[in-house]
Protein backbone atom coordinates (compact mmCIF):
# COMPACT_ATOMS: atom_id res chain seq x y z
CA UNK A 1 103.99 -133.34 18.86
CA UNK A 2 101.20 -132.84 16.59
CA UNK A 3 97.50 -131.36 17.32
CA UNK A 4 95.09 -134.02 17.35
CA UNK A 5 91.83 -133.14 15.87
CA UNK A 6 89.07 -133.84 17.01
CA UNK A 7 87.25 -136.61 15.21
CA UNK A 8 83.94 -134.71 13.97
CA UNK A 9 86.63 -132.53 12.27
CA UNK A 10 88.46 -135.18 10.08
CA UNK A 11 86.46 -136.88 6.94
CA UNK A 12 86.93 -140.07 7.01
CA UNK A 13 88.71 -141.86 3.86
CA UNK A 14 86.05 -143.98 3.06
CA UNK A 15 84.05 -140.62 2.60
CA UNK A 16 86.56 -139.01 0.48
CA UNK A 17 86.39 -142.36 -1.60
CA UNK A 18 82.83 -142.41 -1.68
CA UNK A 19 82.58 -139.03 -2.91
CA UNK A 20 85.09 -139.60 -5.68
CA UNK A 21 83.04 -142.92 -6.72
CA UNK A 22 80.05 -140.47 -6.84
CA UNK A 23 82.06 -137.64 -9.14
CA UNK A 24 83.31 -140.37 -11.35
CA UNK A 25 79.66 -142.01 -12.06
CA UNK A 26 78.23 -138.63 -12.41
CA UNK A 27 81.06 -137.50 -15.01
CA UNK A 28 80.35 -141.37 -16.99
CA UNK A 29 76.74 -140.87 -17.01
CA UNK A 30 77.22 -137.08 -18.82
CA UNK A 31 80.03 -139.11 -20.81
CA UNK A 32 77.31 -141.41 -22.00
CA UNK A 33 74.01 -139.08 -22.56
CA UNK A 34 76.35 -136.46 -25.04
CA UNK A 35 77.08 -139.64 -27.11
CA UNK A 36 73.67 -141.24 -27.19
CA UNK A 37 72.52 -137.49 -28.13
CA UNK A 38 75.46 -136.90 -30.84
CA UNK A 39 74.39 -140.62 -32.39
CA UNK A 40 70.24 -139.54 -32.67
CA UNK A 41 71.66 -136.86 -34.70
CA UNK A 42 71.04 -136.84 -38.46
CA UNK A 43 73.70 -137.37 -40.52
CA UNK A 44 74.31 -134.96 -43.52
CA UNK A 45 76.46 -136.61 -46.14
CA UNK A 46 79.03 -133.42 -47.45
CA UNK A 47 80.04 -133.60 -51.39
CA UNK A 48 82.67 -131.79 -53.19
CA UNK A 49 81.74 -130.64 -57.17
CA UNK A 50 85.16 -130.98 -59.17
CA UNK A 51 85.42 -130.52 -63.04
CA UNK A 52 87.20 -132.91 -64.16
CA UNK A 53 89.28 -132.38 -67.98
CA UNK A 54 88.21 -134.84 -70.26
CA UNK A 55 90.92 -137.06 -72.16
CA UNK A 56 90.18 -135.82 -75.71
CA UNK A 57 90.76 -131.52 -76.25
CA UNK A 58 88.92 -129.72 -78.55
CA UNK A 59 90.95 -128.03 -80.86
CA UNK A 60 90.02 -125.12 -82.20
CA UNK A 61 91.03 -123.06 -84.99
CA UNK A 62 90.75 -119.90 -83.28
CA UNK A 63 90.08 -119.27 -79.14
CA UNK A 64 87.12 -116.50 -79.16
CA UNK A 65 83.81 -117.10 -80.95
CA UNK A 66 82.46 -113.47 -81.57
CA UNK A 67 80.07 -114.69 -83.96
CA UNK A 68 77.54 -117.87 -84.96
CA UNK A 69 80.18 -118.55 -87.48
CA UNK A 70 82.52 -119.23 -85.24
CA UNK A 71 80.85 -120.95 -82.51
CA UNK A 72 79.25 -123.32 -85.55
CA UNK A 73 82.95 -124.07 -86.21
CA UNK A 74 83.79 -124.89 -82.52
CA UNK A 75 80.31 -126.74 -82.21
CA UNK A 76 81.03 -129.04 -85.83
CA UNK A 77 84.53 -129.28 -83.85
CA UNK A 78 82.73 -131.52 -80.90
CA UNK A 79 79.73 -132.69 -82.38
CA UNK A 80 79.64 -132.45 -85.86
CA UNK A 81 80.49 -135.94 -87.62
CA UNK A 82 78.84 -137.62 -85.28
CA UNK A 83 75.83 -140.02 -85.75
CA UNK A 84 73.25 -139.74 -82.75
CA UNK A 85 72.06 -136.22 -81.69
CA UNK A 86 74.30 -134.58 -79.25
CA UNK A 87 73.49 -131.78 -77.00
CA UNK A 88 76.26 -129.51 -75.94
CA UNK A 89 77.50 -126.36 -74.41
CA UNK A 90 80.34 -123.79 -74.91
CA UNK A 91 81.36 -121.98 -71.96
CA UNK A 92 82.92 -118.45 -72.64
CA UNK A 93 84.24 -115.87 -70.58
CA UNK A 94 83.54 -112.09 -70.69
CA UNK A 95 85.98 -111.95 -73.68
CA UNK A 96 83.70 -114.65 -75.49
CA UNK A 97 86.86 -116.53 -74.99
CA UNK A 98 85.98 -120.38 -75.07
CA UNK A 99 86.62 -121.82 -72.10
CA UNK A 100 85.17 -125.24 -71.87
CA UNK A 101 82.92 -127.64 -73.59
CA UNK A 102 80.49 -130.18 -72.22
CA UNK A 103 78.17 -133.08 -73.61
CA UNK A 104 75.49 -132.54 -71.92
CA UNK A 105 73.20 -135.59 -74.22
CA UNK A 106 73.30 -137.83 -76.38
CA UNK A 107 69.93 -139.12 -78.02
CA UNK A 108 69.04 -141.18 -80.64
CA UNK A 109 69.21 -140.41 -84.70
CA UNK A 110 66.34 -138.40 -84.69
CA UNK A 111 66.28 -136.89 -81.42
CA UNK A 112 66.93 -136.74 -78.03
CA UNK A 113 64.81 -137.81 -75.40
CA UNK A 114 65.58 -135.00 -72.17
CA UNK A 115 67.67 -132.95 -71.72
CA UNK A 116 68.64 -132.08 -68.06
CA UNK A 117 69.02 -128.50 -67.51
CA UNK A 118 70.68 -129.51 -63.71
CA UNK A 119 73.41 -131.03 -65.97
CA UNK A 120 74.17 -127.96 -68.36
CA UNK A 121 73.54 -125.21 -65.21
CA UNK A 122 76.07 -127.90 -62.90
CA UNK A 123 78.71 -127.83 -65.85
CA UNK A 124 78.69 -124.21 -66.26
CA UNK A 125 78.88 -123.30 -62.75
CA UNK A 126 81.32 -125.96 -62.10
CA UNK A 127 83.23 -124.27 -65.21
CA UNK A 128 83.38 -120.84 -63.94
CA UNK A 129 81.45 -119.93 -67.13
CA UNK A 130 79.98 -115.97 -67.76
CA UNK A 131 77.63 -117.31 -70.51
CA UNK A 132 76.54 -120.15 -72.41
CA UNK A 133 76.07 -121.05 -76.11
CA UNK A 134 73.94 -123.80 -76.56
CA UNK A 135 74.30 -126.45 -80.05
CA UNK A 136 73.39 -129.39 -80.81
CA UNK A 137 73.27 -131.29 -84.27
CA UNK A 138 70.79 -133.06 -86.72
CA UNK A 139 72.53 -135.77 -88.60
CA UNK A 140 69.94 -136.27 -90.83
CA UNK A 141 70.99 -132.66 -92.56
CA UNK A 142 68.55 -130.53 -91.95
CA UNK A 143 69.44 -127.39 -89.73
CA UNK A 144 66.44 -125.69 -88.94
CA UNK A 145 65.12 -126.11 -85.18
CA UNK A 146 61.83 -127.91 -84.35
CA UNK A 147 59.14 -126.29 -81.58
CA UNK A 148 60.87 -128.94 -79.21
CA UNK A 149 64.48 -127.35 -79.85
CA UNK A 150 63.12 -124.15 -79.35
CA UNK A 151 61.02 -124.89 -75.88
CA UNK A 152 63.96 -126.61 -74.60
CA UNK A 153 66.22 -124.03 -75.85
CA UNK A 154 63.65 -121.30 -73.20
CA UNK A 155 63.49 -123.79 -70.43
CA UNK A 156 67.65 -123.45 -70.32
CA UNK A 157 67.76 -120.09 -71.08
CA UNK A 158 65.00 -119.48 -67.39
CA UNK A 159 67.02 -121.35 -65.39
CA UNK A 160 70.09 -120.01 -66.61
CA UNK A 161 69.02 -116.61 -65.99
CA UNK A 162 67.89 -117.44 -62.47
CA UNK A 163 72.09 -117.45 -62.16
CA UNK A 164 72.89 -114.57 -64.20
CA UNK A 165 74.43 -116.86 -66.77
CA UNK A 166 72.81 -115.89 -70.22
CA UNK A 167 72.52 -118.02 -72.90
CA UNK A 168 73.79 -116.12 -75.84
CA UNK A 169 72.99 -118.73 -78.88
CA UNK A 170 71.98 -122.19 -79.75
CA UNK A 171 73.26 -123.56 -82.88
CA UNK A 172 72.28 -126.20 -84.75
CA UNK A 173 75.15 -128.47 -87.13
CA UNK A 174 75.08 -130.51 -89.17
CA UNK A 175 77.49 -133.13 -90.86
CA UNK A 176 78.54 -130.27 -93.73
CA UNK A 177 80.66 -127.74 -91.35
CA UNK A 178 79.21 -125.06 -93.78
CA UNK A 179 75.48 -125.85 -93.37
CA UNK A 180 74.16 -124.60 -89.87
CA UNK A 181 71.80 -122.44 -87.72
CA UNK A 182 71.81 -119.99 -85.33
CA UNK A 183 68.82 -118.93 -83.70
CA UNK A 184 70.17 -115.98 -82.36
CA UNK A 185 70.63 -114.95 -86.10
CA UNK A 186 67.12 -116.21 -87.81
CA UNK A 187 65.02 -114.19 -84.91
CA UNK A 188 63.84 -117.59 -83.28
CA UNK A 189 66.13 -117.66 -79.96
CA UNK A 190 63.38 -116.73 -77.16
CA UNK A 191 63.50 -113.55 -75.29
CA UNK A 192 63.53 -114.35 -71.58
CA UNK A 193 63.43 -111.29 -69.37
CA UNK A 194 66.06 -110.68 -66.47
């Protein structure tokens, strides 16, 4: 036979089920204030940078550009012939190796509006680049830079140094591949200080 306790010893079931109806509306109600909580939350949108290759390659007749005559070459390569102002950017590696090219503008005949130094420091970064030569060409002919190409030419080249990316030239072509500038050569690229 089986000890019988007494009755102040034994819960009750409807005890037992009133303290699991209790657990379960406590655990709903901590259920419910983490989501209202996570949804007040502020949500961040998260972007990935990718560098994409363009369609059309730029060939070029030879792979390093250790001098202004060279880069004027690669330069009249992408933007030489063509009939609005273009603003673009070589990226080399330590070996002056070229390793990409951007368009970073295109203006109109004469000029070209902005230039957005976000866009040249984005393409560069995005390029894995160790330093920068700047070009851009004057269809009308005439290579020699205005006071605006050479103030926009120092804004770049601050920013750029911000990231330890120096600007080593900016060129200038024009429609004859033999007729260019380099500011770096004439004495007119500005000194920025590290």
């Amino acid at each position: 036979m089986q000890p019988v306790m007494p009755r102040s010893a034994a819960r009750p079931a409807r005890v037992e089920r009133a303290d699991r109806e209790r657990l379960a509306k406590r655990k709903a109600e901590a259920v419910k204030e983490a989501k209202s909580a996570s949804s007040s939350k502020y949500h961040v949108p998260v972007y990935e940078v990718r560098l994409v290759q363009s369609r059309r390659p730029l060939r070029l007749a030879e792979e390093c550009v250790a001098d202004p005559r060279s880069a004027a070459r690669a330069l009249h390569a992408l933007i030489g012939l063509t009939d609005r102002e273009h603003f673009a950017c070589l990226f080399v590696n330590s070996r002056h190796h070229v390793t990409g090219a951007h368009i970073a503008a295109i203006g109109a005949q004469h000029a070209i509006s902005t230039i957005d130094v976000r866009v040249v420091l984005r393409a560069a970064l995005a390029a894995c680049a160790t330093a920068i030569i700047l070009g851009h060409n004057h269809p009308s002919g005439d290579a020699s830079p205005s006071v605006e190409d050479i103030a926009t030419t120092e804004t770049i080249m601050r920013a750029a140094n911000v990231l330890t990316i120096p600007v080593l030239d900016h060129i200038i072509v024009t429609r004859d591949e033999h007729r260019y500038h380099s500011m770096l050569d004439s004495g007119v690229l500005p000194k920025v200080s590290r």
